[in-house]
Protein backbone atom coordinates (compact mmCIF):
# COMPACT_ATOMS: atom_id res chain seq x y z
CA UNK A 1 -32.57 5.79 -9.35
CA UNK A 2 -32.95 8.48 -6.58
CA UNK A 3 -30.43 6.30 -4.06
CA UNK A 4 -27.99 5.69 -5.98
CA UNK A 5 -25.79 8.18 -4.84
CA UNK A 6 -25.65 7.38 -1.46
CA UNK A 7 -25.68 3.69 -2.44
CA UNK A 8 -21.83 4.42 -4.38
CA UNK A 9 -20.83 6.53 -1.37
CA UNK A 10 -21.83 3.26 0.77
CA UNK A 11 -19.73 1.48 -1.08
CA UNK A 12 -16.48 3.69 -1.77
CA UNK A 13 -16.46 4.35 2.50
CA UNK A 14 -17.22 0.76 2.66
CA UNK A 15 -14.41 -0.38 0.50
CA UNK A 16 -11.60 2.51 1.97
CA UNK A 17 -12.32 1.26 5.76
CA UNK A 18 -13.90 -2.22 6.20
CA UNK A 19 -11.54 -4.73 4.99
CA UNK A 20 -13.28 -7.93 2.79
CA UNK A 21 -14.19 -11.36 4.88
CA UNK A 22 -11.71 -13.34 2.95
CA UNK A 23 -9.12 -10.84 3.31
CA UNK A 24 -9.46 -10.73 6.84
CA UNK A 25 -9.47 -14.67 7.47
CA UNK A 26 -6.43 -14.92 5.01
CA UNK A 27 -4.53 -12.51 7.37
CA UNK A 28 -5.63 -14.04 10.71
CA UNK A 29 -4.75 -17.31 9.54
CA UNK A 30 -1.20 -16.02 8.27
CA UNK A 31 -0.53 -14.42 11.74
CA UNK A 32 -0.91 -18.02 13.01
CA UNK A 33 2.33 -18.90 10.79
CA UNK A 34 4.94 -16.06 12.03
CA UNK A 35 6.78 -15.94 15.02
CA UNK A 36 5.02 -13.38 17.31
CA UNK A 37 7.67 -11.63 19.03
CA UNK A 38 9.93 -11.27 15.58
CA UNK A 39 9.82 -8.64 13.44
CA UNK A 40 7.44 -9.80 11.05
CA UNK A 41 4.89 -11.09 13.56
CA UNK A 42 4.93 -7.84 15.28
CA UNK A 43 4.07 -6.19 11.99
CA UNK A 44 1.56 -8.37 11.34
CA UNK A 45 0.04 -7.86 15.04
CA UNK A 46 0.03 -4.18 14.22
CA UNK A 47 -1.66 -4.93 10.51
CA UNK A 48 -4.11 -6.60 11.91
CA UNK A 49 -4.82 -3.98 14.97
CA UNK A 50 -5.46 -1.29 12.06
CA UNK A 51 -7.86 -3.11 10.14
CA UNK A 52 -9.92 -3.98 13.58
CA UNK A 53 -9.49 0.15 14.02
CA UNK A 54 -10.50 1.51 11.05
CA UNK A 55 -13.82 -0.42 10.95
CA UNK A 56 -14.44 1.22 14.48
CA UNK A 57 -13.08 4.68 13.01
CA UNK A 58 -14.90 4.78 9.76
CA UNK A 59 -11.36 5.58 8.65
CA UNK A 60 -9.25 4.65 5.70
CA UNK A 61 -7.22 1.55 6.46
CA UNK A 62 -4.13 2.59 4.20
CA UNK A 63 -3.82 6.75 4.13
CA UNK A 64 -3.21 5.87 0.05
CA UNK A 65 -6.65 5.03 -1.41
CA UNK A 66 -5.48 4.55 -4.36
CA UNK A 67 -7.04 4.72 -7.97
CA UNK A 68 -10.90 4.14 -7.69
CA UNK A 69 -11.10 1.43 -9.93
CA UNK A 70 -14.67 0.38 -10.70
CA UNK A 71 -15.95 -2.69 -12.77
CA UNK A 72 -19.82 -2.78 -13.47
CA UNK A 73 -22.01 -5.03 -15.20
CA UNK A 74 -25.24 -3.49 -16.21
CA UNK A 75 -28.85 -4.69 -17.70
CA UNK A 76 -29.11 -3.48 -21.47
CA UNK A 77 -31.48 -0.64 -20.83
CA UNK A 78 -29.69 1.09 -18.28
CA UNK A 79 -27.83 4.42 -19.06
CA UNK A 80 -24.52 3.79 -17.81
CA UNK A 81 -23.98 7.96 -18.59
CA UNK A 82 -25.95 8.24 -15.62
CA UNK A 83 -24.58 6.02 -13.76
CA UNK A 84 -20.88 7.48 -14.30
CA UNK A 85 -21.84 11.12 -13.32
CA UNK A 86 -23.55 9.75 -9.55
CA UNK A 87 -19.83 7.44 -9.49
CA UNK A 88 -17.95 10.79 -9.79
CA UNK A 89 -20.15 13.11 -7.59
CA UNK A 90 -20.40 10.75 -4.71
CA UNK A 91 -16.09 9.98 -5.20
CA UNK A 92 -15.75 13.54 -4.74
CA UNK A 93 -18.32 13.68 -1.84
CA UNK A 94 -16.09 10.97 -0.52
CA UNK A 95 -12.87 12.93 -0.57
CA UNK A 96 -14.63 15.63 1.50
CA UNK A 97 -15.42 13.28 3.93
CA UNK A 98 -12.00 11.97 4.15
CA UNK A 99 -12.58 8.54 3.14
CA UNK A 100 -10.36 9.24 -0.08
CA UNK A 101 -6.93 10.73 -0.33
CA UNK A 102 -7.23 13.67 -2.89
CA UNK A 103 -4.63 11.68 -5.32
CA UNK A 104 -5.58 12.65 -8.97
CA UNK A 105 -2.32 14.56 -9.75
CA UNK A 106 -2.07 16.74 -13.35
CA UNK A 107 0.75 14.45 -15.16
CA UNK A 108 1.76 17.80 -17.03
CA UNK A 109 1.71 20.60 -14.19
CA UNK A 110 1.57 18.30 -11.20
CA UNK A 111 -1.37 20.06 -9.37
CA UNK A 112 -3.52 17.99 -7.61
CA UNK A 113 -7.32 18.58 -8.53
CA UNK A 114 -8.46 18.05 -4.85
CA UNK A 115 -11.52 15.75 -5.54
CA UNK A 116 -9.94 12.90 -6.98
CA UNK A 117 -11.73 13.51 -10.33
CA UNK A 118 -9.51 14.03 -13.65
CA UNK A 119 -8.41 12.83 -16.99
CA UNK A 120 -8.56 9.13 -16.30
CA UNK A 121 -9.57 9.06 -12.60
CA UNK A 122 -11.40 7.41 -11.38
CA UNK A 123 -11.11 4.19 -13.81
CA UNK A 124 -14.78 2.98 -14.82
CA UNK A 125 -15.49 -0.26 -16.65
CA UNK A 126 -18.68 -1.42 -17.91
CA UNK A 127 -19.99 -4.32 -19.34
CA UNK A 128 -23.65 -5.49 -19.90
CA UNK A 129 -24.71 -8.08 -19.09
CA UNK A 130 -28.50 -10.49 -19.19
CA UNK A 131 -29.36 -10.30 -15.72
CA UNK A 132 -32.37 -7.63 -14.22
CA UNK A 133 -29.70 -6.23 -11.42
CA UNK A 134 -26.52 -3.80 -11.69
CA UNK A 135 -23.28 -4.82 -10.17
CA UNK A 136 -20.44 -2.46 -8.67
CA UNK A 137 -17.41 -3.74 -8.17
CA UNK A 138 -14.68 -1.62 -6.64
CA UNK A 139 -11.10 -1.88 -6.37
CA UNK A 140 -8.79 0.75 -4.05
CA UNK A 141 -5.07 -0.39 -5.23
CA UNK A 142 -2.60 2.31 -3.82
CA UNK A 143 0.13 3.20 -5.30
CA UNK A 144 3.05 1.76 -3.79
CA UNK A 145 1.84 -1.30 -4.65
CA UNK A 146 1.04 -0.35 -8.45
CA UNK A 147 4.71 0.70 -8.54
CA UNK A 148 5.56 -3.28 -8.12
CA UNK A 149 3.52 -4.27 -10.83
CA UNK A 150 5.82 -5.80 -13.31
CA UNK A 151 5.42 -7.60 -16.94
CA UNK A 152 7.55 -9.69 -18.75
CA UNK A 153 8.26 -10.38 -22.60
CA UNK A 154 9.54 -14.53 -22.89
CA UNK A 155 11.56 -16.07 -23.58
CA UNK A 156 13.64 -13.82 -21.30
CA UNK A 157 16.94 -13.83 -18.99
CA UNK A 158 16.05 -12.70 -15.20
CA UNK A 159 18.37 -12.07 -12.67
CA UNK A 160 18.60 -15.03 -9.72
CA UNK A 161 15.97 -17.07 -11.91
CA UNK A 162 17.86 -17.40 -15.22
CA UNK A 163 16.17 -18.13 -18.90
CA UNK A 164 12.58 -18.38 -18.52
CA UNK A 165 10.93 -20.05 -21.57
CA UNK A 166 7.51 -19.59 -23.19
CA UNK A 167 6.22 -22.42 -21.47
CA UNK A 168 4.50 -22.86 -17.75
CA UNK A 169 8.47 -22.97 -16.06
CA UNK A 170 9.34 -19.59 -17.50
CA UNK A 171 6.01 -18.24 -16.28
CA UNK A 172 6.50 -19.56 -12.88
CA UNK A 173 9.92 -18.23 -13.03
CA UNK A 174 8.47 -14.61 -13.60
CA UNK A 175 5.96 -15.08 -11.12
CA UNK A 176 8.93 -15.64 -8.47
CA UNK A 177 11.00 -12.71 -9.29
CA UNK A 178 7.98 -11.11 -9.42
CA UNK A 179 7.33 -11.35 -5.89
CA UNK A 180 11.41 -10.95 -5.13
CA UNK A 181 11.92 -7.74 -6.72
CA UNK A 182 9.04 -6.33 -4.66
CA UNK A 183 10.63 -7.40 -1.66
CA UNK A 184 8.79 -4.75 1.24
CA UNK A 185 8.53 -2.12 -1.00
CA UNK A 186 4.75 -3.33 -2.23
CA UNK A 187 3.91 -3.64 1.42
CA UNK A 188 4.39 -7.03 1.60
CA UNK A 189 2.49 -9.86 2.63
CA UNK A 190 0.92 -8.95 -1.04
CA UNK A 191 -1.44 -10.43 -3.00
CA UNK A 192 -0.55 -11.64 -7.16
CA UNK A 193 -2.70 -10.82 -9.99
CA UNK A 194 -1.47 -12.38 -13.02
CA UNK A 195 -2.41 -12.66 -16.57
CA UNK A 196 -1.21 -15.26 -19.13
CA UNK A 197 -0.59 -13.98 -22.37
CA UNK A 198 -2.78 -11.38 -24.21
CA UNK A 199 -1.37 -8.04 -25.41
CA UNK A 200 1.12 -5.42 -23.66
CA UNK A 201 -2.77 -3.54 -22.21
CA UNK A 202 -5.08 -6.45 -22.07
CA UNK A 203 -2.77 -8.64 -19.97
CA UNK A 204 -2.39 -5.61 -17.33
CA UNK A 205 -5.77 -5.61 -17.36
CA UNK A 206 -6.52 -9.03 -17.08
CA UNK A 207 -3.94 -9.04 -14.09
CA UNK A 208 -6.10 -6.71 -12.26
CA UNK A 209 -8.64 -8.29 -12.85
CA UNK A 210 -7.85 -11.50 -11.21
CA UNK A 211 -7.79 -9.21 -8.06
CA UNK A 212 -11.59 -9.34 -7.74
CA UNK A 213 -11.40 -13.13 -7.58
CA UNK A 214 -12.34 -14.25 -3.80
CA UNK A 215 -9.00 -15.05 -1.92
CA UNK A 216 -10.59 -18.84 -0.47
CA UNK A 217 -11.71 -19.31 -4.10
CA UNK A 218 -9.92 -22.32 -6.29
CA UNK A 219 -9.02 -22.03 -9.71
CA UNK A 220 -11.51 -24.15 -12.50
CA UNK A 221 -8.94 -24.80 -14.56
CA UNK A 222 -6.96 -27.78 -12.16
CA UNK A 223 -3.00 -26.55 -14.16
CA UNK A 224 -3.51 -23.38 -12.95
CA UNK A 225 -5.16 -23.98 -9.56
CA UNK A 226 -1.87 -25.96 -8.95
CA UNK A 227 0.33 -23.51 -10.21
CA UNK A 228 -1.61 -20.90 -7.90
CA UNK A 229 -1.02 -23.04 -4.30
CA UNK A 230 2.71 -23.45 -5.75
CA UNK A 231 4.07 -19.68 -6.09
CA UNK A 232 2.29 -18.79 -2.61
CA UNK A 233 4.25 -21.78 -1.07
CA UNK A 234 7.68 -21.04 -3.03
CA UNK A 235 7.22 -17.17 -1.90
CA UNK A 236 6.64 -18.32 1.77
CA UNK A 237 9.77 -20.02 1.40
CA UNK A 238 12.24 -16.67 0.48
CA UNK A 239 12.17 -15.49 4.04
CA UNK A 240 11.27 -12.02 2.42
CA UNK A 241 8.62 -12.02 5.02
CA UNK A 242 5.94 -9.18 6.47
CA UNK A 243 7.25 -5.20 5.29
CA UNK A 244 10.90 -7.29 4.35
CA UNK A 245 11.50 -7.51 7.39
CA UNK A 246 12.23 -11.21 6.67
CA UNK A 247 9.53 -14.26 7.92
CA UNK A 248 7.59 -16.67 6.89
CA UNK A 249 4.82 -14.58 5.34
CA UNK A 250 5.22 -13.31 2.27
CA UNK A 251 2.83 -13.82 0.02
CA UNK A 252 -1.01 -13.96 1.00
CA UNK A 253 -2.44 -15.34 -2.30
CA UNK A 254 -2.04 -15.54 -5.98
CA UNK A 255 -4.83 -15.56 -9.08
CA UNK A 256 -3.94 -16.24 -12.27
CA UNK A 257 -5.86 -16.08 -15.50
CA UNK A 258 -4.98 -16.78 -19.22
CA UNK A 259 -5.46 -15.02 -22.52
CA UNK A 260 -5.01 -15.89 -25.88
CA UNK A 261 -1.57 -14.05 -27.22
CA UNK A 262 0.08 -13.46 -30.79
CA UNK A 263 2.30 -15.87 -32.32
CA UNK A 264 5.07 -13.15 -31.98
CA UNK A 265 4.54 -12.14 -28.47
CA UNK A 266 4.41 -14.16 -24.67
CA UNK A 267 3.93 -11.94 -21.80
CA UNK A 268 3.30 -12.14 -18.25
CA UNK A 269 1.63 -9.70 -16.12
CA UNK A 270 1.73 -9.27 -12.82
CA UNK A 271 -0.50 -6.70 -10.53
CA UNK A 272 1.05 -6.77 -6.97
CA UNK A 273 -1.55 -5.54 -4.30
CA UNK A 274 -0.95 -4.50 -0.91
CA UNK A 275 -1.88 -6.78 2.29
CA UNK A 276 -3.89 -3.64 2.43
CA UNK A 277 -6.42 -4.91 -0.05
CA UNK A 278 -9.70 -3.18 -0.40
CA UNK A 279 -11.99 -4.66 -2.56
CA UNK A 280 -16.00 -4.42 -2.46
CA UNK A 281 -18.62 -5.17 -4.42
CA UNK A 282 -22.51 -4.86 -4.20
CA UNK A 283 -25.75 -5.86 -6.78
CA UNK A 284 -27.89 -2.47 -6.51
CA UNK A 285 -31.88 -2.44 -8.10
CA UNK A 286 -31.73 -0.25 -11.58
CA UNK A 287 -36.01 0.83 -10.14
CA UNK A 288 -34.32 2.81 -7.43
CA UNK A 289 -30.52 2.22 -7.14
CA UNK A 290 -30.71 0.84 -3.70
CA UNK A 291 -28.54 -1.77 -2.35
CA UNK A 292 -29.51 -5.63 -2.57
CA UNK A 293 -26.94 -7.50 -1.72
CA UNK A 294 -23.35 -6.76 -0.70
CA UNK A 295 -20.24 -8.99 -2.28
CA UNK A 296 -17.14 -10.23 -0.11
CA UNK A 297 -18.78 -8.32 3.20
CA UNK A 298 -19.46 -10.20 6.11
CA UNK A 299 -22.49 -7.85 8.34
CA UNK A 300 -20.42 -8.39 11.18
CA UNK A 301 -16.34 -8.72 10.57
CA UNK A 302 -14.44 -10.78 12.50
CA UNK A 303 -11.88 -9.12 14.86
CA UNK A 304 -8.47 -10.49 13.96
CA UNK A 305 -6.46 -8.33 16.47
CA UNK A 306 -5.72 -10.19 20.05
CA UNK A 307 -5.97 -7.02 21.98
CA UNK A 308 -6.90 -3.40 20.98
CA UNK A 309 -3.54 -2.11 22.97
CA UNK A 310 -0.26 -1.31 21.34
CA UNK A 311 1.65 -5.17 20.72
CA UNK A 312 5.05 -4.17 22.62
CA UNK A 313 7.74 -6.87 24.14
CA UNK A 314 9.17 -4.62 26.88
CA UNK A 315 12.54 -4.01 24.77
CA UNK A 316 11.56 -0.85 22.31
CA UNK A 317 13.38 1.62 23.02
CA UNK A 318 11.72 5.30 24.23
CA UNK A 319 13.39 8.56 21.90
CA UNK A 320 12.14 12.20 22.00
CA UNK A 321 12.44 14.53 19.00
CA UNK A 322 14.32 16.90 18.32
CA UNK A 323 17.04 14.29 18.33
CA UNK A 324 21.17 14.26 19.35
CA UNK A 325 23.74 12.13 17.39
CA UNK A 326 24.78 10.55 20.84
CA UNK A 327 21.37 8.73 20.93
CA UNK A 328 21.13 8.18 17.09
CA UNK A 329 24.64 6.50 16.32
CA UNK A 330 23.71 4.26 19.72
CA UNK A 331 20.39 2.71 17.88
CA UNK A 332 21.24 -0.80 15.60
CA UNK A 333 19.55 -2.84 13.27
CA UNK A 334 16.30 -4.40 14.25
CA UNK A 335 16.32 -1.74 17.70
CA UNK A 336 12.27 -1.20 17.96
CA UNK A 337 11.75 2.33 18.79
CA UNK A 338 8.70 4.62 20.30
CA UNK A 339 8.94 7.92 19.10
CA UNK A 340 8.00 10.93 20.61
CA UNK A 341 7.49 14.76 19.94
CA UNK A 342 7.49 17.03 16.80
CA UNK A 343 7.34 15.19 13.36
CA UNK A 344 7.13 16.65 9.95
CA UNK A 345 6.06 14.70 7.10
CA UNK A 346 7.86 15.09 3.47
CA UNK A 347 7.30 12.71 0.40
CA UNK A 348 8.50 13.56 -3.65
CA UNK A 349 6.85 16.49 -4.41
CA UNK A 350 8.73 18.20 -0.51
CA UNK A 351 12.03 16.43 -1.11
CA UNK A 352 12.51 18.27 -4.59
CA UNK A 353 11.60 21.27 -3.42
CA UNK A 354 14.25 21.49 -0.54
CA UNK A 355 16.46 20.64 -2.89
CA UNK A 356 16.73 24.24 -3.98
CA UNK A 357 15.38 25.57 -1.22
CA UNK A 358 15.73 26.13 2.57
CA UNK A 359 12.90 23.76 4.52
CA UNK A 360 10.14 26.30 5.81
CA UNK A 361 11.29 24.69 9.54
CA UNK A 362 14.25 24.11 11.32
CA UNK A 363 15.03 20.54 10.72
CA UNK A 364 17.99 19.90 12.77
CA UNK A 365 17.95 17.09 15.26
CA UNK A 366 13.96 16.59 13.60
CA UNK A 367 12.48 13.48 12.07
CA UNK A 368 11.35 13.30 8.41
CA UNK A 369 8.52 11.18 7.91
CA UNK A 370 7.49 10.04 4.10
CA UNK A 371 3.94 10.14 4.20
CA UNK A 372 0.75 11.84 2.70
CA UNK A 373 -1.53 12.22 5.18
CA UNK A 374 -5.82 11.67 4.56
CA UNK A 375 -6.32 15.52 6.37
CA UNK A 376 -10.21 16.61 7.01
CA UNK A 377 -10.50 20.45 8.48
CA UNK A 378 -13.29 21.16 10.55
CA UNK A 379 -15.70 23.79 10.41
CA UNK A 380 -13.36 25.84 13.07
CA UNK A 381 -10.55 25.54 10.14
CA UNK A 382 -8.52 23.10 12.37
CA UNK A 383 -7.02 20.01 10.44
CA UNK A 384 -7.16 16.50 11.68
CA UNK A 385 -5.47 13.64 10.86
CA UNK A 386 -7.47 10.98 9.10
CA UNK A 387 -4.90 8.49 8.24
CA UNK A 388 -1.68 8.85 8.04
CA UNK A 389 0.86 5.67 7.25
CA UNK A 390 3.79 5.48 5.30
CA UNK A 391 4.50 6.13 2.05
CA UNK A 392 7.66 3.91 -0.17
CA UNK A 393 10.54 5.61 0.70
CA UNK A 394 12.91 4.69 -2.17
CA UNK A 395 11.30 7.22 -4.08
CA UNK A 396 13.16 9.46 -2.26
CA UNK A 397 16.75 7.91 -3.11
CA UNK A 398 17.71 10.67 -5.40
CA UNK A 399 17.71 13.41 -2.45
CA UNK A 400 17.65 11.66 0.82
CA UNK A 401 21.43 12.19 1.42
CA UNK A 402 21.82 15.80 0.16
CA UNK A 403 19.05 16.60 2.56
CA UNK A 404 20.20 14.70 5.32
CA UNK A 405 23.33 16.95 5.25
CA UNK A 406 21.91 20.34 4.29
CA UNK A 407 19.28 20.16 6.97
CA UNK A 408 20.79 18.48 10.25
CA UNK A 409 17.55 15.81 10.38
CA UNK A 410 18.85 12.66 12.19
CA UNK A 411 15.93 10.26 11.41
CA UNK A 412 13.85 9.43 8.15
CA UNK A 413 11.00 7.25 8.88
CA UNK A 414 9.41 5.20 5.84
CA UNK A 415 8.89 1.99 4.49
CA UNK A 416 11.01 -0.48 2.01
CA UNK A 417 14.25 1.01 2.99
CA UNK A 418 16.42 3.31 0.54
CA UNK A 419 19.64 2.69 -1.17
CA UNK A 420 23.68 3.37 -0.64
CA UNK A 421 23.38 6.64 -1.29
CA UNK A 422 21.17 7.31 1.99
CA UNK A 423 22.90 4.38 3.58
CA UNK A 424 26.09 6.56 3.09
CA UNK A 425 25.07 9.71 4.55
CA UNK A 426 23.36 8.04 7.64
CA UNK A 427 26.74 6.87 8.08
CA UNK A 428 28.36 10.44 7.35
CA UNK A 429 26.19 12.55 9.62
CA UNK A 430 24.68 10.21 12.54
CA UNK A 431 21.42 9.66 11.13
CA UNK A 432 18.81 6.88 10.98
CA UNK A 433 16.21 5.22 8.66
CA UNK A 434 13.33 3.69 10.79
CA UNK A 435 10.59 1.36 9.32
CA UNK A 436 7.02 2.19 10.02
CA UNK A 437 4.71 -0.18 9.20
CA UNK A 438 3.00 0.02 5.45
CA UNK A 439 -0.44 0.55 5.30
CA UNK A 440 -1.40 1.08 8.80
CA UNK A 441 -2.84 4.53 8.41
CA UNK A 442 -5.57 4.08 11.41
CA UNK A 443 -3.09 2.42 14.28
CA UNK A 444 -0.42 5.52 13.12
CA UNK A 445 -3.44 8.38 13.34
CA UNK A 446 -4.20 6.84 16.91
CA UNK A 447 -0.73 8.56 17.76
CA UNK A 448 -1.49 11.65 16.15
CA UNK A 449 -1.64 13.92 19.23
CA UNK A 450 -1.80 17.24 17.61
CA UNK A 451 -1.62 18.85 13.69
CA UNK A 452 0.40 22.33 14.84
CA UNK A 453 1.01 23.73 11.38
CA UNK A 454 1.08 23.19 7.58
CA UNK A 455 3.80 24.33 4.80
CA UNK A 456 3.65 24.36 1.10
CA UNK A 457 -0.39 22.98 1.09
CA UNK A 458 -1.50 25.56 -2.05
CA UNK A 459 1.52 24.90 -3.79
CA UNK A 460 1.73 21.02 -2.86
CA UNK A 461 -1.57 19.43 -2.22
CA UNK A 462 -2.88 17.44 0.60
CA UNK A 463 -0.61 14.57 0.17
CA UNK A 464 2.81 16.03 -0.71
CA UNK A 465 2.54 19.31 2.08
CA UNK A 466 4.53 19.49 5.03
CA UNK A 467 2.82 18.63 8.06
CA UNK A 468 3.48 19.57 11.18
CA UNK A 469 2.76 16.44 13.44
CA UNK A 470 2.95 16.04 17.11
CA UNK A 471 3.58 12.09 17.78
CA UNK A 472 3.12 10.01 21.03
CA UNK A 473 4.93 6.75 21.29
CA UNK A 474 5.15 6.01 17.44
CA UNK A 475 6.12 2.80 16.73
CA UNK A 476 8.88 2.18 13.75
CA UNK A 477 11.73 -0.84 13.64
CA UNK A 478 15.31 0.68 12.59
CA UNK A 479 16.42 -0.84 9.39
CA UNK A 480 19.58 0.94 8.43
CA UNK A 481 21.64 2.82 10.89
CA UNK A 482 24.61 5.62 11.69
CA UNK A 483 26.67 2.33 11.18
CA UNK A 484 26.61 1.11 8.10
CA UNK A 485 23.86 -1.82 8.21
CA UNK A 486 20.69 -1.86 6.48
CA UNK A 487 18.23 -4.67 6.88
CA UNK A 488 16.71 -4.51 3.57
CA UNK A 489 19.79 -5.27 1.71
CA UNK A 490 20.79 -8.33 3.93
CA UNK A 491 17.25 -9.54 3.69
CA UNK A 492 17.10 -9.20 -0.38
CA UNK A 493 20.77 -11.06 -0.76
CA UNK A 494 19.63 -13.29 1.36
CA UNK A 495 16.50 -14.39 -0.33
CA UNK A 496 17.85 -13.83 -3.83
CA UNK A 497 20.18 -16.96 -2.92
CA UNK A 498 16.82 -18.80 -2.09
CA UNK A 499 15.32 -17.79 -5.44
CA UNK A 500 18.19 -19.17 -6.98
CA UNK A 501 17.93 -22.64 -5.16
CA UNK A 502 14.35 -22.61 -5.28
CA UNK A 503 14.26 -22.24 -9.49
């Protein structure tokens, strides 16, 4: 099969930068239902501006590419060996290219192998089947939104929902909170995965599963097709809305699927994806390994974007880094702001190093950004940025505020929000969380003027170095400020009062 190398590295660039046909008429159709100059419809205007871009960049359209998960069905004479060593040599051909993130960390030193290839990564299913073709089926699920996933042992006492029961009530129940307690952090509007019963690992993987399910496509069994239409409906009803900011859209689409359990155990799992939801498939010939047909792909994608320029309403307001407190502590809730200048990015593996150690910059007056860039270097050893949105910043919790007040920064920009603890000392020093937009690593690159230097990279990795960014009119939405107020916790006590009326 002497293309079928370059028929996997079709798909994996495929799958990281052109967004699926149902996918993309779910999200144009959801724009439709938000109010365009409100938080959330600006979000979405911007979400759907980055998945028109990346097409047009052959670039990844979240910067996380999450865990290659693949799911292939093959006739009984093929040698699926084979077939495995081409799927790892063209996913590390694909990291060179910058299509993937490097992300396969070592869970015991935490070194990041660099090609995406480890213990465990990438995942590789295969089943035969009695059909003459193969068929590849990939999944990209990043990790912010894995971090959401959630399962549930009934009967069982959630908060805002109550007892949930091992019957169809209690598993709607779960399915609620489910989507509540990821409020933005899964870069919402998200997409449900769930599994009915099975065992602690089967119904995870039955969850994910569902995932590969067409997002248009209606449930055979007429119980759970209801149940389906029911939690997206209830969701868009919790005003959790696009990144949390609160809106109509919350959830995009939910598949569910059942498994036979023990008499001793009732779970529900639930695998949260991203709006960001890259999923591929094509049917390759086992005489040559070419391509035959291509699954969820439309030849020609639909533009969902209005206009190709930046969506502003005239009222964002215009900020230069390095930063003053004067300007800072003047900035409020839901102030949209276009940052420009120096910018330094810093995720988990960064913010426990400067715990115990100086930063390798001067940060005062500077902007911390949490994200792990997709970086390509060129052949004159200068590094570009390839995507480059935000990572969940509530990882970060644990350190935010010490840092905030050893190193003089004055803005953190992320997404989900943080805690009290950051809340506190944004308070304490004159210091302010903005909201970038989850997922949109292509429309965030586009303001990407300049990469002018790189910290901690051989110690760190790709992902969790410190980059040094130069920024032009980046956009991010202030959702806690010098004053006290953070958006995220007025929008989740807000909705967990609707999840209580609603159950």
């Amino acid at each position: 099969m002497n293309q079928l190398f370059d028929s996997l590295l079709q798909l994996i660039t495929q799958t990281s930068t052109n967004m699926p046909a149902d996918v993309r008429r779910v999200i144009s159709k959801a724009k439709k239902n938000e109010v365009t100059s409100g938080r959330s419809g600006q979000a979405l205007q911007i979400i759907a501006l980055n998945i028109d871009r990346a097409v047009e960049n052959t670039g990844p359209i979240c910067q996380d590419t999450g865990m290659p998960t693949f799911k292939i069905h093959t006739p009984v004479n093929v040698n699926q060996i084979e077939i495995r060593k081409v799927i790892i040599a063209a996913i590390e051909e694909a990291t060179r290219r910058g299509v993937l993130r490097p992300n396969s960390v070592d869970s015991i030193t935490g070194k990041n192998s660099g090609l995406n290839i480890g213990p465990g990564t990438p995942v590789i299913h295969f089943e035969q089947w009695e059909r003459d073709d193969i068929e590849v089926l990939l999944l990209l699920k990043g990790g912010g939104c894995e971090n959401k996933n959630i399962q549930y042992s009934l009967p069982a006492d959630l908060e805002h929902v109550g007892k949930a029961g091992r019957d169809l009530e209690g598993v709607e129940k779960c399915i609620l909170h489910a989507v509540w307690q990821a409020q933005g952090q899964g870069c919402s509007a998200g997409v449900l995965g769930v599994c009915i019963g099975g065992d602690r690992t089967s119904g995870y993987a039955h969850a994910k599963e569902q995932l590969f399910r067409e997002m248009d496509d209606v449930n055979p069994d007429p119980v759970l097709a209801a149940l389906e239409q029911r939690i997206v409906d209830s969701s868009n009803t919790l005003d959790i809305g696009t990144m949390g900011f609160g809106g109509a859209v919350t959830l995009l689409g939910c598949k569910i699927g059942v498994q036979n359990r023990l008499p001793a155990s009732f779970f529900v799992s639930v695998a949260y994806n991203c709006w960001a939801y890259r999923r591929l498939g094509v049917h390759i010939s086992p005489a040559d390994g070419a391509i035959s047909r291509w699954l969820y792909l439309d030849e020609h994608p639909i533009q969902i974007a209005e206009s190709t320029g930046l969506p502003l309403t005239g009222k964002e307001i215009h900020l230069q880094t390095p930063l003053s407190e004067e300007n800072v502590r003047k900035l409020k809730v839901g102030d949209v702001v276009l940052l420009s200048g120096p910018l330094f990015t810093g995720r988990d593996a960064l913010h426990k190093y400067l715990m115990t150690h100086d930063s390798p910059v001067d940060l005062k007056g500077q902007a911390i950004y949490h994200c792990g860039p997709v970086m390509l270097k060129d052949e004159d050893g200068k590094w570009h940025v390839k995507g480059a949105g935000p990572t969940t910043s509530a990882r970060e919790e644990p350190y935010q505020g010490t840092i905030l007040r050893k190193t003089g920064a004055r803005a953190v920009i992320g997404k989900g929000g943080m805690g009290a603890k950051t809340l506190e000392a944004l308070k304490e020093v004159g210091a302010v969380y903005l909201n970038a937009i989850g997922g949109a690593a292509q429309f965030y690159s586009d303001t990407i003027t300049d990469v002018t230097g790189v910290d901690l990279l051989e110690d760190l990795g790709v992902p969790e170095a410190m980059w040094h960014l130069q920024v032009k009119e980046f956009l991010a939405i202030v959702t806690m400020d010098s004053h006290g107020d953070s958006l995220h916790k007025a929008v989740e006590e807000a909705s967990s009062l609707k999840l209580e009326a609603l159950v």
